[in-house]
N, C-alpha and C. Protein backbone atom coordinates (compact mmCIF):
# COMPACT_ATOMS: atom_id res chain seq x y z
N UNK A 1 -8.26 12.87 -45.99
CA UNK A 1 -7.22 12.79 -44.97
C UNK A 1 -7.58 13.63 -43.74
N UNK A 2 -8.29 14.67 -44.06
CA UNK A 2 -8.14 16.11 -43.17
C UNK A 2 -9.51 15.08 -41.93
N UNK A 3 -10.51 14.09 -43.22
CA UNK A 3 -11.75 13.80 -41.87
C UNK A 3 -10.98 12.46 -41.37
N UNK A 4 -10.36 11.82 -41.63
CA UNK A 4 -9.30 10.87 -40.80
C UNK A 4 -9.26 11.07 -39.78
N UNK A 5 -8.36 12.34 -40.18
CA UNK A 5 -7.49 13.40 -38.13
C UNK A 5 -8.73 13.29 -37.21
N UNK A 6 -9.33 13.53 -37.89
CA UNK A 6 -10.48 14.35 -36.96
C UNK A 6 -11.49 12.76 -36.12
N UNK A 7 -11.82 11.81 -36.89
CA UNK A 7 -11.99 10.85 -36.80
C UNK A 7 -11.31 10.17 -35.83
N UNK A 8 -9.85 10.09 -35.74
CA UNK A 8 -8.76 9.64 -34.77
C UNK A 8 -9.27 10.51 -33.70
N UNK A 9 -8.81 11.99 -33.35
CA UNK A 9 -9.05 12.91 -32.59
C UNK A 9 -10.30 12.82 -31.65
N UNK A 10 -11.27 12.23 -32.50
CA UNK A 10 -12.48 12.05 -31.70
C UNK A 10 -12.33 10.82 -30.74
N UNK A 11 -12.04 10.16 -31.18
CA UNK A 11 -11.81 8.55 -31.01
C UNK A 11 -10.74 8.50 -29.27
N UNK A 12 -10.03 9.17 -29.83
CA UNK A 12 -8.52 9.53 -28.77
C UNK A 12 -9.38 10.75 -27.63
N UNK A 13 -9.70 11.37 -28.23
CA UNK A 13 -10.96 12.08 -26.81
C UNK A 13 -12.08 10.79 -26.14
N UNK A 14 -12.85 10.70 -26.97
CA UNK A 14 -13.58 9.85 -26.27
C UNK A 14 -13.40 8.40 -25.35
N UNK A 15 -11.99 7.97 -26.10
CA UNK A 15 -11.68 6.76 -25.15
C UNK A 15 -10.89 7.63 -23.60
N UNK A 16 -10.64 8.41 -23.81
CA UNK A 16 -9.44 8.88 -22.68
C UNK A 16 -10.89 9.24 -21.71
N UNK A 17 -11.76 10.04 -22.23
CA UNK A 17 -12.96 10.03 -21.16
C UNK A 17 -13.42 9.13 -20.52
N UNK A 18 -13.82 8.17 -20.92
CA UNK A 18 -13.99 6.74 -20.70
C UNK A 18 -13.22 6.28 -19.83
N UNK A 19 -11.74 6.13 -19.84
CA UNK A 19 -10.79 5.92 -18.94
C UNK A 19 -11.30 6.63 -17.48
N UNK A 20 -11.31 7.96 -17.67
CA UNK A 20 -10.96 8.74 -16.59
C UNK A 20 -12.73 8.40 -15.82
N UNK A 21 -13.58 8.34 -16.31
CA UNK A 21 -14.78 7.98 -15.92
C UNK A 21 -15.01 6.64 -14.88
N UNK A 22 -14.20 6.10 -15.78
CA UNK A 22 -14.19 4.08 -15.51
C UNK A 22 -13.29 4.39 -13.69
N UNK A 23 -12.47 5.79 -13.60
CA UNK A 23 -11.43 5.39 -12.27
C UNK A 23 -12.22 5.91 -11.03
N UNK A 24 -13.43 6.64 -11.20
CA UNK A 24 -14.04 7.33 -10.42
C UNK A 24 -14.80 6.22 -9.18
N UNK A 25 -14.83 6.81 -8.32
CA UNK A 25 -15.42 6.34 -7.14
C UNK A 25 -17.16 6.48 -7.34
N UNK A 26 -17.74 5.37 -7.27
CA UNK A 26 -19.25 5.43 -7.23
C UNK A 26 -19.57 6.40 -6.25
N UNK A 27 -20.83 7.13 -6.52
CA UNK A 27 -21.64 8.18 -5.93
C UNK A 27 -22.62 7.46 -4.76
N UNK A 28 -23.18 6.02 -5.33
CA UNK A 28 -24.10 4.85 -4.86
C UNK A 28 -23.91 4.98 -3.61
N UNK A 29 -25.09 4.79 -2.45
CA UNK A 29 -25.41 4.30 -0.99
C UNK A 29 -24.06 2.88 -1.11
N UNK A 30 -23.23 2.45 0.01
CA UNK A 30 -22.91 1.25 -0.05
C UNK A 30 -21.78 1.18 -1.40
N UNK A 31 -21.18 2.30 -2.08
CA UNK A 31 -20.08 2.21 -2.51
C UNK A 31 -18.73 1.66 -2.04
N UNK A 32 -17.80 1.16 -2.83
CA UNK A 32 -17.15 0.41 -2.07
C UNK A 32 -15.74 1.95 -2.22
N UNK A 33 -14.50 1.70 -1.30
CA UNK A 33 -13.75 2.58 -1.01
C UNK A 33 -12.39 2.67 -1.76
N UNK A 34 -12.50 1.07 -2.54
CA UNK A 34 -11.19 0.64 -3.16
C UNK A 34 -11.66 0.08 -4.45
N UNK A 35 -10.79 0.21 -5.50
CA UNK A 35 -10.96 -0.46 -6.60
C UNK A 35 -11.86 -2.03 -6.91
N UNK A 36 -10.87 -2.68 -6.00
CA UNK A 36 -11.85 -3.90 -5.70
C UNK A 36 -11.67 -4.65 -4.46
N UNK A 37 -12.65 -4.47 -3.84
CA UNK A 37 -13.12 -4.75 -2.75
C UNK A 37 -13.31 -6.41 -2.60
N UNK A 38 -12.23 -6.90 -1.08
CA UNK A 38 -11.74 -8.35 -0.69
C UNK A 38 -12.89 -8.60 0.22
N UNK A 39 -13.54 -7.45 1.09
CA UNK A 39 -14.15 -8.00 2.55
C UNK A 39 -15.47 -6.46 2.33
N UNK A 40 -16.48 -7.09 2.97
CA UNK A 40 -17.30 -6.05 2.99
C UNK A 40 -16.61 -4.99 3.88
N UNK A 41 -15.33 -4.87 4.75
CA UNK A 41 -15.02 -4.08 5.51
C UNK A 41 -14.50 -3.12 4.25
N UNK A 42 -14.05 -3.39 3.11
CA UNK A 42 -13.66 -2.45 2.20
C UNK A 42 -14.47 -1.29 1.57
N UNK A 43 -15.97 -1.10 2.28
CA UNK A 43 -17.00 -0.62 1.36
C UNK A 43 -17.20 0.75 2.49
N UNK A 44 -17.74 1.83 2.04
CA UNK A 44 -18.26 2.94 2.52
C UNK A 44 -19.40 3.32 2.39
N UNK A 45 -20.17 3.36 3.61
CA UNK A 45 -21.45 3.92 3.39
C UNK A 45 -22.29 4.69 4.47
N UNK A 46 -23.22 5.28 3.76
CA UNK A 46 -23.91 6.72 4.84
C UNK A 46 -24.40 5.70 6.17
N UNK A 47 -24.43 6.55 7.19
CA UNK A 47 -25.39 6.25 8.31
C UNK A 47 -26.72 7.09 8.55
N UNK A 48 -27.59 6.55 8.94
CA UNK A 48 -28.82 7.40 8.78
C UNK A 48 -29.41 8.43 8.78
N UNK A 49 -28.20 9.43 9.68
CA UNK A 49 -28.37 10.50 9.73
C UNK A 49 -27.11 11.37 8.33
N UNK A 50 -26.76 10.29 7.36
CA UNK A 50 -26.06 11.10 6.00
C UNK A 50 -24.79 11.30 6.03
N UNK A 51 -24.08 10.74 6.90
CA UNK A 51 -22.40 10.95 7.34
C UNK A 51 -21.80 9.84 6.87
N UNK A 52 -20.97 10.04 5.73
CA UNK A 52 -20.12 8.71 5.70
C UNK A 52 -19.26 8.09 6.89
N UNK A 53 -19.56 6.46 6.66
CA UNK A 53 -18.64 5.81 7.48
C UNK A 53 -18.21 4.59 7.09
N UNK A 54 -16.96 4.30 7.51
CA UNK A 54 -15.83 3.32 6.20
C UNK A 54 -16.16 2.29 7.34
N UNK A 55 -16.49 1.13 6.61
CA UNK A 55 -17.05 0.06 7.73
C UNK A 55 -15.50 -0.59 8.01
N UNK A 56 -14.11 -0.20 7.72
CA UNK A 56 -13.33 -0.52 8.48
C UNK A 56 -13.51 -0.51 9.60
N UNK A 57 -14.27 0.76 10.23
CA UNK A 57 -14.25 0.85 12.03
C UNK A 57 -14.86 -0.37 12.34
N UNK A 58 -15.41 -1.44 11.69
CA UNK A 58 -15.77 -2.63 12.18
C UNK A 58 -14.86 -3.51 12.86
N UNK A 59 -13.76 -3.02 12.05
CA UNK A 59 -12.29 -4.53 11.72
C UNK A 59 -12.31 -4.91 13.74
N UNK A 60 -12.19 -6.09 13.61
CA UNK A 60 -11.76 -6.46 14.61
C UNK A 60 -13.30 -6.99 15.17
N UNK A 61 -14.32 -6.66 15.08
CA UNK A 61 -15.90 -7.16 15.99
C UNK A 61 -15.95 -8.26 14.92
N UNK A 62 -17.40 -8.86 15.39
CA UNK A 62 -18.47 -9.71 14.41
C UNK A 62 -19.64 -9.03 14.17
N UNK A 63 -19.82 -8.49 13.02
CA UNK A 63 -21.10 -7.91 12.20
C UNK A 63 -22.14 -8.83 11.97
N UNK A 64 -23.31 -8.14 12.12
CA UNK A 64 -24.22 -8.74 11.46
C UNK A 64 -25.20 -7.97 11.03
N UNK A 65 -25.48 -8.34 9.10
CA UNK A 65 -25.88 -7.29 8.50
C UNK A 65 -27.13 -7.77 8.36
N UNK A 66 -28.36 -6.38 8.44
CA UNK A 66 -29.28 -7.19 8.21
C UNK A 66 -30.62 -5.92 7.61
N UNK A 67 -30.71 -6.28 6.23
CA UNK A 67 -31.76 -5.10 5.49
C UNK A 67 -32.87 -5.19 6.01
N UNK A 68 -33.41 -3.83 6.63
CA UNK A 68 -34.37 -3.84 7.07
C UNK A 68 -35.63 -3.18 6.74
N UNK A 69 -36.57 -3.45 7.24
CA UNK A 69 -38.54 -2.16 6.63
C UNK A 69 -38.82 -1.99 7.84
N UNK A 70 -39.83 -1.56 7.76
CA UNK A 70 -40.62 -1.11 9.02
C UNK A 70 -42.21 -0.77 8.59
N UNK A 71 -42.31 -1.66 7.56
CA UNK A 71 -43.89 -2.22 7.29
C UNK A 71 -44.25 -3.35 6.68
N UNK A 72 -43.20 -4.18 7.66
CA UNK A 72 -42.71 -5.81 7.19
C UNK A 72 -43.51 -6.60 8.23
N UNK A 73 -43.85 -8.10 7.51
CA UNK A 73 -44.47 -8.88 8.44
C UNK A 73 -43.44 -9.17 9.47
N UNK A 74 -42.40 -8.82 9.25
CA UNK A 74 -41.09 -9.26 10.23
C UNK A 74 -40.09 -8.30 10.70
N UNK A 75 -40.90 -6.69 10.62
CA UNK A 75 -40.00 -5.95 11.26
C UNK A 75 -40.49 -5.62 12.84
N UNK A 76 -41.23 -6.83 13.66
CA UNK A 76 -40.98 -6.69 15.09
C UNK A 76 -39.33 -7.41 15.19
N UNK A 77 -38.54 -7.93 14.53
CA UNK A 77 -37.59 -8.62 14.83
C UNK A 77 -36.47 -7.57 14.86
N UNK A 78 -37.06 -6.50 14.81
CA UNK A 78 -36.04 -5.18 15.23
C UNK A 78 -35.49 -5.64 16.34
N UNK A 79 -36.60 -5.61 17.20
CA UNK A 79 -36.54 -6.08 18.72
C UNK A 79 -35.88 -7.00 19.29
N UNK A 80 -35.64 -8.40 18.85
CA UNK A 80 -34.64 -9.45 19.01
C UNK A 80 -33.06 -8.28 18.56
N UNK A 81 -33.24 -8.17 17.93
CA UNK A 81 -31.78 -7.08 16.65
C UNK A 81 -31.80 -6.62 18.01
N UNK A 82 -31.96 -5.61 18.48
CA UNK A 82 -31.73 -5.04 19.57
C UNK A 82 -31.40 -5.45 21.07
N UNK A 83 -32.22 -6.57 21.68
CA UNK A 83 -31.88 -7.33 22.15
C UNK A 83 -30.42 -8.14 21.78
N UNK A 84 -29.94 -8.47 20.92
CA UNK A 84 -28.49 -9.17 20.54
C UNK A 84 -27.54 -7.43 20.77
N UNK A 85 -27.95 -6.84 20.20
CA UNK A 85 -27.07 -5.44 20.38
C UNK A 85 -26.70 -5.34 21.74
N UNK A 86 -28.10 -4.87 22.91
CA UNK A 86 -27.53 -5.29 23.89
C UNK A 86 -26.72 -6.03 24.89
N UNK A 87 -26.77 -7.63 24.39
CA UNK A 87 -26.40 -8.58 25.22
C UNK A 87 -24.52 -8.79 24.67
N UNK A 88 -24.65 -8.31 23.70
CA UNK A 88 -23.39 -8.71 23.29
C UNK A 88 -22.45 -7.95 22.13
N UNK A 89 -22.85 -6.45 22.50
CA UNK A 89 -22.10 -5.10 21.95
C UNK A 89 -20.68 -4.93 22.28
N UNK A 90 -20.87 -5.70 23.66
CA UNK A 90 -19.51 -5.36 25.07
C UNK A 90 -18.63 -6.10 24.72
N UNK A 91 -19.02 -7.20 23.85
CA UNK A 91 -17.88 -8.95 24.31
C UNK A 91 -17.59 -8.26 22.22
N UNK A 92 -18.12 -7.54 21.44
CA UNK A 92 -17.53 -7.29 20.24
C UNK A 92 -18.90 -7.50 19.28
N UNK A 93 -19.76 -7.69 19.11
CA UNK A 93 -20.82 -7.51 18.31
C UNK A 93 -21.40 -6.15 17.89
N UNK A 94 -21.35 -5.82 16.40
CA UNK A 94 -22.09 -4.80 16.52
C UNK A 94 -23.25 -5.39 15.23
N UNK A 95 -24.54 -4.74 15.22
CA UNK A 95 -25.59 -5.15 14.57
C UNK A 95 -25.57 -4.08 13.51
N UNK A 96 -25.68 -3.89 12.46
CA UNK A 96 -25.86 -3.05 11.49
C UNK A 96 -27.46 -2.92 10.21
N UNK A 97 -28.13 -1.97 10.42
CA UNK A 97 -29.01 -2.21 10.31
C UNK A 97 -29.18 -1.52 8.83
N UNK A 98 -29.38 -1.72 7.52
CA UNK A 98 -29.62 -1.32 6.25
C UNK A 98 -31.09 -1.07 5.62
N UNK A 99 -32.07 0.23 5.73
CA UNK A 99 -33.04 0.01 5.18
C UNK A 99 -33.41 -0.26 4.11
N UNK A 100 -34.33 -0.95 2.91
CA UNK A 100 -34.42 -1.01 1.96
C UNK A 100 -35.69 -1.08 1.49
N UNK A 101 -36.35 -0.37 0.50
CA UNK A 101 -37.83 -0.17 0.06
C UNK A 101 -37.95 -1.38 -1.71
N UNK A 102 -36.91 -2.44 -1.15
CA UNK A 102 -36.71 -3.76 -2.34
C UNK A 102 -38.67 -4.39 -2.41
N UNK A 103 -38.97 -5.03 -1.55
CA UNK A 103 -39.90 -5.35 -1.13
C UNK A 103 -41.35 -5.23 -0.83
N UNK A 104 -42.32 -5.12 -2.06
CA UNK A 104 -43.06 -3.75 -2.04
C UNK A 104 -43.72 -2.12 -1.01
N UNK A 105 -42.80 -1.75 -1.12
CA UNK A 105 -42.16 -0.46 -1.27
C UNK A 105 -42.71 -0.59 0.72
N UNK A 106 -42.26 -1.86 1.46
CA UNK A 106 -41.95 -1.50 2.81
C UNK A 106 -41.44 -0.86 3.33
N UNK A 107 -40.76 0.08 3.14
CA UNK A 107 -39.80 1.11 3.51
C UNK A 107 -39.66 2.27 2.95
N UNK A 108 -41.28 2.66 2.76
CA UNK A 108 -41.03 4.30 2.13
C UNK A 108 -40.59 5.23 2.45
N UNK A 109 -40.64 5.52 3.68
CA UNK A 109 -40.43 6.80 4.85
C UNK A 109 -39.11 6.94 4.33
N UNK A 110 -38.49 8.28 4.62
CA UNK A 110 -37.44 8.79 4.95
C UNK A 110 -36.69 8.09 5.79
N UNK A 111 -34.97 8.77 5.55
CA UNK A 111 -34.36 8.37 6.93
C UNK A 111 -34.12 8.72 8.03
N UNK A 112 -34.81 9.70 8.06
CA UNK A 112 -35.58 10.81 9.20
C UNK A 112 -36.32 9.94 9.92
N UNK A 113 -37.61 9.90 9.28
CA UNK A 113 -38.82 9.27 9.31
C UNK A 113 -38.38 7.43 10.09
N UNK A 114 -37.73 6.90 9.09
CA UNK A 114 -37.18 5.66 9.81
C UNK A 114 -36.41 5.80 11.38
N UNK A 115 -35.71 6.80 10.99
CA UNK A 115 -35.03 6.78 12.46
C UNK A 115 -35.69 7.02 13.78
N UNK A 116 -37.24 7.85 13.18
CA UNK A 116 -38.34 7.94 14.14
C UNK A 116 -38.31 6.89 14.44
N UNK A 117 -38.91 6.27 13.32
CA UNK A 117 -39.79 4.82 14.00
C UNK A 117 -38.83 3.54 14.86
N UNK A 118 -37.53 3.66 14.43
CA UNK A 118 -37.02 2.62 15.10
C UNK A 118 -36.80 2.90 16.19
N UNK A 119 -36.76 4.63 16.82
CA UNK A 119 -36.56 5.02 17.99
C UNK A 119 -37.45 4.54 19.00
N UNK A 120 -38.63 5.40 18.72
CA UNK A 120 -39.93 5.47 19.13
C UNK A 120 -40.61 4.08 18.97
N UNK A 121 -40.71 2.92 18.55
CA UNK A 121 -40.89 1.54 18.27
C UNK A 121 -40.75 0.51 19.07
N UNK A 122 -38.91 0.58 18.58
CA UNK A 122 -38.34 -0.84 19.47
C UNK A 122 -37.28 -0.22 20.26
N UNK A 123 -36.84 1.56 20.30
CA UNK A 123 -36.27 2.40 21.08
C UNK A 123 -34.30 1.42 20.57
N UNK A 124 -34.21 1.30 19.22
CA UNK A 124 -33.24 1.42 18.05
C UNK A 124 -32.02 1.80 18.77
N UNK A 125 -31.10 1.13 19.31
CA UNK A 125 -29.57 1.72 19.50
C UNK A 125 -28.59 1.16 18.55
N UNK A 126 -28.51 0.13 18.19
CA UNK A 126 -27.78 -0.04 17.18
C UNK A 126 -27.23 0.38 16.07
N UNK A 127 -26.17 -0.13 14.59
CA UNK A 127 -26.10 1.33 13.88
C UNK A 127 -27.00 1.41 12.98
N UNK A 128 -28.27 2.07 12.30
CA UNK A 128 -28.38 2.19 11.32
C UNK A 128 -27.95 2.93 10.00
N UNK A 129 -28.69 2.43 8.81
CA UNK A 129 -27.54 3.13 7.46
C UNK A 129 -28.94 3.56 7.00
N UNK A 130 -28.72 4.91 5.90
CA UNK A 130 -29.56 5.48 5.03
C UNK A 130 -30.17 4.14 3.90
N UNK A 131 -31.01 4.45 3.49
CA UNK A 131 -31.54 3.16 2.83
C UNK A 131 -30.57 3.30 1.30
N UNK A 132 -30.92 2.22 0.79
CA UNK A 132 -30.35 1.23 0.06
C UNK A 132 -31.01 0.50 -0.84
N UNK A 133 -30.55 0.12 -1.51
CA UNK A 133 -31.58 -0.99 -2.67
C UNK A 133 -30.37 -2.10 -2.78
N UNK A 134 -31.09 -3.30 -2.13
CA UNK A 134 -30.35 -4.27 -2.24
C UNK A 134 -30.32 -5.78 -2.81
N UNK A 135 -30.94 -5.09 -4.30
CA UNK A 135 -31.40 -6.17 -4.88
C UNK A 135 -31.33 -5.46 -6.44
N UNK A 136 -31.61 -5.90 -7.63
CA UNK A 136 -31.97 -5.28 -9.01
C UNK A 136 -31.14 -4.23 -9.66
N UNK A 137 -30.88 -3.73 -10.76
CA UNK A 137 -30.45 -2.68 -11.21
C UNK A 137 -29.79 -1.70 -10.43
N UNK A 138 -30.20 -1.38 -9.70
CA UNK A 138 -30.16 -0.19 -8.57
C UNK A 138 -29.36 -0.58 -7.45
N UNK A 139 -28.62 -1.58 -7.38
CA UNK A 139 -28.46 -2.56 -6.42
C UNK A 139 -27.59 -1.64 -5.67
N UNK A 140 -27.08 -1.44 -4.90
CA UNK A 140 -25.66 -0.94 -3.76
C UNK A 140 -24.64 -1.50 -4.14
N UNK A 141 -23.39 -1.23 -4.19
CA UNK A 141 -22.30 -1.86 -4.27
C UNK A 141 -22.11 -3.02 -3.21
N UNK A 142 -22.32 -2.52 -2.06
CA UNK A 142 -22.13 -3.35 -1.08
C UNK A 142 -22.84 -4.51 -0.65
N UNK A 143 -24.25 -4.31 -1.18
CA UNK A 143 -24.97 -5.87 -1.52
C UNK A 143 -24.59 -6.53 -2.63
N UNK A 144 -24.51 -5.88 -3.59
CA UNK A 144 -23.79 -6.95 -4.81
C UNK A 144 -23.07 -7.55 -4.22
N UNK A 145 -21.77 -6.69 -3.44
CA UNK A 145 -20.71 -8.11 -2.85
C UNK A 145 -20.92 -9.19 -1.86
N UNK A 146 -22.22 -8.92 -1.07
CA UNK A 146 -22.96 -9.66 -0.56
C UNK A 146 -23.59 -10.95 -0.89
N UNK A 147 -24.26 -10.40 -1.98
CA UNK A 147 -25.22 -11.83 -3.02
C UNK A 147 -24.24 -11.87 -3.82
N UNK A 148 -22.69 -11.89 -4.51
CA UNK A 148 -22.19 -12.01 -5.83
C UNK A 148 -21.76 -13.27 -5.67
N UNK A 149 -21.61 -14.10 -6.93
CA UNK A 149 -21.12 -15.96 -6.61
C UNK A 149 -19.41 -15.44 -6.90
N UNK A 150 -19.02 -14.78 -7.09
CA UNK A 150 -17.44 -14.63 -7.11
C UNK A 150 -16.86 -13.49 -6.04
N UNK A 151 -18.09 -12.66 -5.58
CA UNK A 151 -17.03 -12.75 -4.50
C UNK A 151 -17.80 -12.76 -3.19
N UNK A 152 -18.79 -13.70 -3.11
CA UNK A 152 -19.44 -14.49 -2.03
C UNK A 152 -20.16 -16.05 -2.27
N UNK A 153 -18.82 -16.71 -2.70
CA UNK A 153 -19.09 -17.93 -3.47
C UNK A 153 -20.17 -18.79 -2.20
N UNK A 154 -20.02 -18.92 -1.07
CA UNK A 154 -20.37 -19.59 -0.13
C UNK A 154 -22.01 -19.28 0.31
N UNK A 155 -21.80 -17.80 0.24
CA UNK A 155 -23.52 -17.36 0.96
C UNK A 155 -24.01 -16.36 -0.16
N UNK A 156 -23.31 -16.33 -1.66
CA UNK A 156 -23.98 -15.92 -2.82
C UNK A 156 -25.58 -15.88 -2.70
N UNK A 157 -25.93 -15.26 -3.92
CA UNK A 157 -27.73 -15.27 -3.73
C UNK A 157 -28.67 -13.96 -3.89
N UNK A 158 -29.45 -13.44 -4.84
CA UNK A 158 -30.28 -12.68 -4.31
C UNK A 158 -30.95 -12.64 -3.39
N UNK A 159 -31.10 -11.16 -2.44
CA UNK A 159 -31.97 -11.26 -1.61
C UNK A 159 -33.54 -11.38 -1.24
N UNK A 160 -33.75 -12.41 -1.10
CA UNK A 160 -35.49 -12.50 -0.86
C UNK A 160 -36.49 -11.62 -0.49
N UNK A 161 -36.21 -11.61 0.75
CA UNK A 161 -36.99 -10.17 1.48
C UNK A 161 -36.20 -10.05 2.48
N UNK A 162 -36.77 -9.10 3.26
CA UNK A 162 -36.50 -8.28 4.08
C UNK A 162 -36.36 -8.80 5.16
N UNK A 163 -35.13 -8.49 6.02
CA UNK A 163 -34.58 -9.00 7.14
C UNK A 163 -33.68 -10.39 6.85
N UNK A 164 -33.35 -9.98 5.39
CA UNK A 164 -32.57 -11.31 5.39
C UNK A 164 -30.72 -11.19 6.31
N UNK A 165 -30.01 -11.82 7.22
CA UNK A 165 -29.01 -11.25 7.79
C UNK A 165 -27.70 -12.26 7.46
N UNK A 166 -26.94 -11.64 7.01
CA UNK A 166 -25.72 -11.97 7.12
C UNK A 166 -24.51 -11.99 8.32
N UNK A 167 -23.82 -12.65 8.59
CA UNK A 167 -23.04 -12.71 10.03
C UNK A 167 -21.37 -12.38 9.52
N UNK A 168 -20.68 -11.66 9.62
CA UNK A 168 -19.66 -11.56 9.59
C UNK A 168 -18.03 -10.92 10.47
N UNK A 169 -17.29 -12.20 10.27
CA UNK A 169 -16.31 -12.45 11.31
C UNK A 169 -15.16 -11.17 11.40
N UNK A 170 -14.40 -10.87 12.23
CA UNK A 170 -13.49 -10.04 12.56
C UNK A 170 -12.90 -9.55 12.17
N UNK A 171 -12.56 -10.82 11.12
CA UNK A 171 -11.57 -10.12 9.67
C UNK A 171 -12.70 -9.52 8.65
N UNK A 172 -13.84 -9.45 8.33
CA UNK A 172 -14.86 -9.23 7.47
C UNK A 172 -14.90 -9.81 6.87
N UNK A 173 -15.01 -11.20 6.89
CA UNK A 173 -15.80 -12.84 5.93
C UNK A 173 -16.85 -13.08 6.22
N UNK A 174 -17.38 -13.01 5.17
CA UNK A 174 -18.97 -13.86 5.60
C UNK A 174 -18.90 -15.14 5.74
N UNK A 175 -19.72 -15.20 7.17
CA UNK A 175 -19.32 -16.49 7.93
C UNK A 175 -20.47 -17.28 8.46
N UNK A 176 -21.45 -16.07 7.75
CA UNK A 176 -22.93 -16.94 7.91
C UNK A 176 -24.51 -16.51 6.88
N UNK A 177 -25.43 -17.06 6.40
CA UNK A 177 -26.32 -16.32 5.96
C UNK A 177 -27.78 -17.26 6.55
N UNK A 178 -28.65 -15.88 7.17
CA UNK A 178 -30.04 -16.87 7.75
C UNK A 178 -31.39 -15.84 6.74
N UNK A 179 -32.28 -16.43 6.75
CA UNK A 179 -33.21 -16.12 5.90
C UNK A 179 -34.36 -15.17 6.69
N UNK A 180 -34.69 -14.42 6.25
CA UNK A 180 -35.95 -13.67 6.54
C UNK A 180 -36.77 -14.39 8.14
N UNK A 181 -37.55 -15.21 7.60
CA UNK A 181 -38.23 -15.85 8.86
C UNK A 181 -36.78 -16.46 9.68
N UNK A 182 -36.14 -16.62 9.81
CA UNK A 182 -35.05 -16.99 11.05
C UNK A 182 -34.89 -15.98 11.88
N UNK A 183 -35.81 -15.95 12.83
CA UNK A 183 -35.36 -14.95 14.02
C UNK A 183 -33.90 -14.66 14.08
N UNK A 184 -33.76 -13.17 14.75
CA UNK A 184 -32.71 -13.16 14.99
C UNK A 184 -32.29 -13.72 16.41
N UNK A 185 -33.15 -14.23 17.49
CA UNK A 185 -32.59 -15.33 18.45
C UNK A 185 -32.79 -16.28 17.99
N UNK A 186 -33.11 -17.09 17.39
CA UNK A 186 -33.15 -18.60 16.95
C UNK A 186 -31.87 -19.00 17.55
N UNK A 187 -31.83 -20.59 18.05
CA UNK A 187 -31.25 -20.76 18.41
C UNK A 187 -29.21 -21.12 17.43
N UNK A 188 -30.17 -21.05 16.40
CA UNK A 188 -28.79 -21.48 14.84
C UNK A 188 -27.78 -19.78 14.91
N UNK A 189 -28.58 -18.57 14.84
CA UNK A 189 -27.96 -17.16 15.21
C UNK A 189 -27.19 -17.46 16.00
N UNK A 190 -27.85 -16.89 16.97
CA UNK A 190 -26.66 -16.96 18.42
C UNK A 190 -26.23 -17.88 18.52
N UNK A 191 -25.84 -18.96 18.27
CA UNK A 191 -24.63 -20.29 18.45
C UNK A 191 -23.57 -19.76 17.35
N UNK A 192 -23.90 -19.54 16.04
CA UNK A 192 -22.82 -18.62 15.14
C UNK A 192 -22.41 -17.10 16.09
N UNK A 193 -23.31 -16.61 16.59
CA UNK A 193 -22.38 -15.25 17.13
C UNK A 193 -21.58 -15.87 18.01
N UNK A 194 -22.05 -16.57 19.13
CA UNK A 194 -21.26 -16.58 20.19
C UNK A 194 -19.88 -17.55 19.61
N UNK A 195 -20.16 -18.20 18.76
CA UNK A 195 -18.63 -19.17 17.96
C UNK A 195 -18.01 -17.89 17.33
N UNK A 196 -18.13 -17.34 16.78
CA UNK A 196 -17.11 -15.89 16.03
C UNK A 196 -16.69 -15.42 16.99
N UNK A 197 -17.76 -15.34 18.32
CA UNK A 197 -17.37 -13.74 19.41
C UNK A 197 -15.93 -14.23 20.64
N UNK A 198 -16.09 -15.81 20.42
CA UNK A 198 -14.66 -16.74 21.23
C UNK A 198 -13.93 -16.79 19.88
N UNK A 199 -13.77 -16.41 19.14
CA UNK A 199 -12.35 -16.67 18.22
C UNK A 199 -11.35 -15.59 18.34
């Protein structure tokens, strides 16, 4: 009887831990801010220089997310990224830039080191975020909800490589997804920004 109690006792500790574990806020790059997260605007995550920021301050623009390297066959397309930052920051666009070392290991540097290079490079104004893993085990919260088929039934998907960008509208819906090689001027991009940026 006496190893019963004790049996229960353990049982009644260990589930209540469990509980209190299960309510905690992820530690993860790209954690989300709420239990469960409707819009990527619900998610929190570092900016490059290590400061959290609740991508609510988005609400109201058109985002466009887009994981990036900087020892990619396609990270001159910083440069277009920047170029769109410029042309259309004013009318509500902001570009958000996510590093990620998914891709063999394009993105080793620091976020020091990155913030060099995008400075000094393609001279980088846009926002960037501390890197990220946005793909596998390790994934970010905030890309899971990105690629998840339930709660991105439309532009679901693992990510391929690098520079793949997502477009998202005012309210924070994803409202578009273009692939790696799709410039970011192509002419299919900017006809989706400028349709979100008149709504």
């Amino acid at each position: 009887m006496q190893r019963f109690m004790c049996f229960v006792i353990v049982c009644a500790f260990v589930t209540g831990a469990q509980a209190q574990d299960s309510g905690k806020k992820s530690n993860k790059p790209g954690a989300t801010a709420h239990v469960a997260a409707k819009s990527v605007l619900d998610f929190s995550v570092k900016d490059i220089d290590g400061k959290d920021v609740d991508l609510k301050k988005y609400k109201g623009k058109v985002v466009l997310m887009v994981n990036v390297a900087s020892k990619c066959g396609f990270t001159p397309q910083y440069e277009q990224l920047e170029a769109l930052h410029a042309e259309y920051a004013e009318t509500g666009l902001a570009v958000l830039g996510f590093p990620a070392n998914n891709f063999r290991h394009q993105e080793p540097g620091t976020n020091a080191e990155i913030k060099a290079f995008c400075k000094s490079t393609f001279n980088v104004k846009f926002d960037m975020f501390s890197k990220v893993s946005v793909k596998g085990d390790d994934c970010c919260d905030l890309y899971k909800f990105l690629t998840g088929k339930k709660t991105n039934k439309k532009f679901a998907g693992e990510i391929p490589w690098n520079f793949t960008k997502f477009l998202v509208n005012r309210k924070g819906e994803v409202v578009g997804r273009f692939g790696p090689r799709t410039r970011p001027d192509a002419p299919e991009v900017i006809k989706a920004i400028e349709t979100e940026l008149k709504k």
